[in-house]
Protein backbone atom coordinates (compact mmCIF):
# COMPACT_ATOMS: atom_id res chain seq x y z
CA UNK A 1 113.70 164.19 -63.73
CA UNK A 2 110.99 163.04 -61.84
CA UNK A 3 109.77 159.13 -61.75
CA UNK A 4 106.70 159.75 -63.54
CA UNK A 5 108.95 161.12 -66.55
CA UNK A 6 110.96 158.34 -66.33
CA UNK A 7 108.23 155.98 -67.13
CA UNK A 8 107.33 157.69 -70.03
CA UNK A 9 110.76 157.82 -71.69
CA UNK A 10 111.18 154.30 -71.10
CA UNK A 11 107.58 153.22 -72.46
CA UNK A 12 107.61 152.82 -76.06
CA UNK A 13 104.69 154.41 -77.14
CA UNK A 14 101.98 156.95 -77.06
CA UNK A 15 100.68 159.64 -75.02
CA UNK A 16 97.50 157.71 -74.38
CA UNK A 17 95.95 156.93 -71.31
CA UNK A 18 98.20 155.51 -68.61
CA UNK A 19 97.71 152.01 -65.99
CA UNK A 20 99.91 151.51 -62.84
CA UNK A 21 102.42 154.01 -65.10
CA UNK A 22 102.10 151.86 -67.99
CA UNK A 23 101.07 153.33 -71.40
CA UNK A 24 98.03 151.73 -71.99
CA UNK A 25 99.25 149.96 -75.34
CA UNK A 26 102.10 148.61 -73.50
CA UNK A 27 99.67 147.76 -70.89
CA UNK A 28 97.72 145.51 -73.78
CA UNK A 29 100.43 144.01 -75.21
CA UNK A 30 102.01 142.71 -71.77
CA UNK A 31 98.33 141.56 -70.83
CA UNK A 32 98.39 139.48 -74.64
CA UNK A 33 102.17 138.58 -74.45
CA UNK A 34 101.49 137.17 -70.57
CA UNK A 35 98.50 134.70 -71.86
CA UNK A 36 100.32 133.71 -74.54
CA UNK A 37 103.34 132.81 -72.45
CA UNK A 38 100.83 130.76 -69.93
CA UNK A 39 99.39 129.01 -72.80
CA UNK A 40 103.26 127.99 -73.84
CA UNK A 41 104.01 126.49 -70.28
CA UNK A 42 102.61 126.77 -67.08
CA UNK A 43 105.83 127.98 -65.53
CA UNK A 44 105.15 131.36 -66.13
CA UNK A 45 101.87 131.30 -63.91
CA UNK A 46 102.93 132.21 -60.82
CA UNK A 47 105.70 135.29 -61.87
CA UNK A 48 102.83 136.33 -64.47
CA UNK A 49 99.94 136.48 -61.78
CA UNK A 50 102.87 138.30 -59.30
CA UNK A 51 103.53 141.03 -62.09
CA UNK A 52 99.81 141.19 -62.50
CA UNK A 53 98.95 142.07 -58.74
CA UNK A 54 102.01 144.26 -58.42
CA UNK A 55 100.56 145.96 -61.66
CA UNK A 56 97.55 145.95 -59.64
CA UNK A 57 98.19 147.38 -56.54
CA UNK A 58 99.46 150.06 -58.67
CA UNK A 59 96.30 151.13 -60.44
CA UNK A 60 95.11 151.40 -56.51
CA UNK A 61 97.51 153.74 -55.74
CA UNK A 62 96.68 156.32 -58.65
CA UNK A 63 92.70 155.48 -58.47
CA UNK A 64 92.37 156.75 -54.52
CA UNK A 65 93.54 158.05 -51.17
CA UNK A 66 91.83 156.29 -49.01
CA UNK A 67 90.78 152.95 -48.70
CA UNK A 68 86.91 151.60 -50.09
CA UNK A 69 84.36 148.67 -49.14
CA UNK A 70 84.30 145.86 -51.57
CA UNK A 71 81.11 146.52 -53.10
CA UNK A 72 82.62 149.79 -54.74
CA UNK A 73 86.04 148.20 -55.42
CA UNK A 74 84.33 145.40 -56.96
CA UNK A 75 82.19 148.53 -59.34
CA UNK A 76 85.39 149.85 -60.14
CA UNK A 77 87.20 146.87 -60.93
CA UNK A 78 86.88 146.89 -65.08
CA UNK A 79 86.98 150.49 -65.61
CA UNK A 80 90.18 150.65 -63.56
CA UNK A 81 92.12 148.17 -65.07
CA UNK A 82 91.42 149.63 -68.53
CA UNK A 83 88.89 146.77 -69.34
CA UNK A 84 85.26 148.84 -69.79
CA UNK A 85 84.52 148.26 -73.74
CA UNK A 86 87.23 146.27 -74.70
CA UNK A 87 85.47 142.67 -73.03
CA UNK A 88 82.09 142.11 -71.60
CA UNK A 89 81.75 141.19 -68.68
CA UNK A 90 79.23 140.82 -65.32
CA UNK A 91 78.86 140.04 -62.22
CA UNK A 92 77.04 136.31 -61.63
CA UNK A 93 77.59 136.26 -57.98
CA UNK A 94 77.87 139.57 -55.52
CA UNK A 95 77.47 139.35 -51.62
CA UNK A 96 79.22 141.30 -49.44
CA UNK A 97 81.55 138.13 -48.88
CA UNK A 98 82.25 137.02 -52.37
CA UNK A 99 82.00 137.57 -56.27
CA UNK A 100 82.00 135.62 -59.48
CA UNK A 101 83.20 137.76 -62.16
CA UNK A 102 82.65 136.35 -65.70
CA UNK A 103 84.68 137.63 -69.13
CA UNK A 104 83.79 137.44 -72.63
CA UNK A 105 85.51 138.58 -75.49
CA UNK A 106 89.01 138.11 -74.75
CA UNK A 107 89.59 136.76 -78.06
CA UNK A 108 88.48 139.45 -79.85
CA UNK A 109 90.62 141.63 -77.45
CA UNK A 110 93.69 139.74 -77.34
CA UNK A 111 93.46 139.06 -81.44
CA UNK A 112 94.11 135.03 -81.48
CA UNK A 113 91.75 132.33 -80.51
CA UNK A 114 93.44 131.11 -77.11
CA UNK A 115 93.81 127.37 -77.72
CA UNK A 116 92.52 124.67 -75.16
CA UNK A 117 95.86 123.65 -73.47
CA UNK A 118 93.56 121.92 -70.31
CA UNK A 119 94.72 125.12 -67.35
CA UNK A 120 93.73 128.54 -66.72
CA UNK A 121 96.12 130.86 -68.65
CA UNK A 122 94.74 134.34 -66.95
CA UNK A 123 97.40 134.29 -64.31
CA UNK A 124 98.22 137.67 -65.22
CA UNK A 125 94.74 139.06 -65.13
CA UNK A 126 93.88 136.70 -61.92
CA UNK A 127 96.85 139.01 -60.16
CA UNK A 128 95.94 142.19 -61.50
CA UNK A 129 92.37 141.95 -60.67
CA UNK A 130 93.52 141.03 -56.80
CA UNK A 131 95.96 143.27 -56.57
CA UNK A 132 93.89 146.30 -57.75
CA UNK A 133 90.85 144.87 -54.79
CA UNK A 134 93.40 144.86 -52.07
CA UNK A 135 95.10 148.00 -52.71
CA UNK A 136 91.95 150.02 -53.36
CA UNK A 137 89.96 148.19 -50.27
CA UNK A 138 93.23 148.31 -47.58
CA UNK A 139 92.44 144.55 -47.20
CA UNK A 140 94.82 142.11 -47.80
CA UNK A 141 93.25 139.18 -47.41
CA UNK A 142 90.76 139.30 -50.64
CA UNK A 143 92.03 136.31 -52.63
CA UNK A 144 91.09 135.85 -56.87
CA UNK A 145 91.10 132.43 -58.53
CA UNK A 146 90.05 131.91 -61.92
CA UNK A 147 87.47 129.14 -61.83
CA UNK A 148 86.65 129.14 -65.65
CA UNK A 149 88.63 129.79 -68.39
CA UNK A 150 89.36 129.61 -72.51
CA UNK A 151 92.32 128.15 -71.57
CA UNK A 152 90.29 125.07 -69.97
CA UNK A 153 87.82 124.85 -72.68
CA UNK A 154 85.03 126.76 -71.26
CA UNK A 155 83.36 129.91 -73.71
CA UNK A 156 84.37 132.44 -71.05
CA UNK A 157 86.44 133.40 -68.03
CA UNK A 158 85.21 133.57 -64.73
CA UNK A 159 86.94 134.89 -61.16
CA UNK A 160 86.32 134.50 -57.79
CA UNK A 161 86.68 137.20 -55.63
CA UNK A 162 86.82 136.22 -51.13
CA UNK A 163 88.08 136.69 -48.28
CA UNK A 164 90.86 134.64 -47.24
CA UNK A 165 90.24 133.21 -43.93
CA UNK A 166 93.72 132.76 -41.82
CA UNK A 167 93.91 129.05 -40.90
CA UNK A 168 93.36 128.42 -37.49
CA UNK A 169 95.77 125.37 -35.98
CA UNK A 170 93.68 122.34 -34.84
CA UNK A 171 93.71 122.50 -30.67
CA UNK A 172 94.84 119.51 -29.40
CA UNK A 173 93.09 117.11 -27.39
CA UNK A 174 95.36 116.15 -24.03
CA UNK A 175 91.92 114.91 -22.72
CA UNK A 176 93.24 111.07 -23.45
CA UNK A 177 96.83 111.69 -22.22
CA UNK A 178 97.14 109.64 -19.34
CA UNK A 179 98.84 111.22 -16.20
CA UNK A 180 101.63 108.90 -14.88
């Protein structure tokens, strides 16, 4: 039996459209189950966002063959990860450096009103969205943060989408060392 086959007699449900080898209901509720879990406690952030971008990378893999710029990962982004129709969203900032990605609708979507609990509970979506833009792009430095979210208070979610830049260590100044 092949992998492929595998995931589908393990996934409980249809023979609907597939994400990363997840049926796409099972892909909704994990995305519904992981913000409800973030609202609960922030604890589950961090393995949420990691099962998002691992979730992610996997979309990447079944979406291409070779690596794209940015600007057409950044296109792709919301049909890819099974979002087009199901939220609104748009692009508020989009340079060749950076985006800001805002979502609306995710109550609608997710079917609860996601409570103010005063931190960002789209961990999950945060990692999915980053791990989809590195593995289509090839680059691994492209970094998303949620800047805005229901979670927070705000009426929508927003992203940001850069390029990491690798820390450079200060260079020490001997100039004041005196020699003895």
């Amino acid at each position: 039996m092949s992998r492929r086959q595998d995931c589908h007699s393990v996934s409980c449900c249809s023979s609907g459209p597939w994400l990363g080898g997840i049926a796409a209901s099972d892909f909704a509720a994990l995305d519904r189950l992981a913000e409800k879990l973030i609202c609960l406690d922030s604890g589950f952030t961090a393995p949420l966002r990691e099962i998002g971008r691992v979730v992610g990378e996997r979309i990447a893999r079944e979406q291409n063959e070779k690596p794209v710029d940015l600007e057409a990962a950044l296109s792709a982004l919301i049909p890819a990860c099974g979002l087009e129709g199901a939220v609104e969203s748009h692009f508020l900032q989009r340079n060749a450096e950076e985006a800001l990605l805002q979502i609306t609708g995710c109550g609608a979507v997710l079917g609860w009103q996601v409570p103010t609990v005063h931190r960002a509970v789209c961990g999950f979506d945060a990692g999915l969205f980053e791990g989809f833009l590195c593995g289509v792009t090839g680059e691994r430095a492209l970094s998303v943060e949620e800047t805005a979210c229901l979670g927070l208070g705000h009426a929508s979610c927003e992203f940001r989408i850069h390029r990491r830049h690798r820390e450079i260590a200060p260079v020490e100044d001997h100039s004041m060392i005196r020699q003895s």
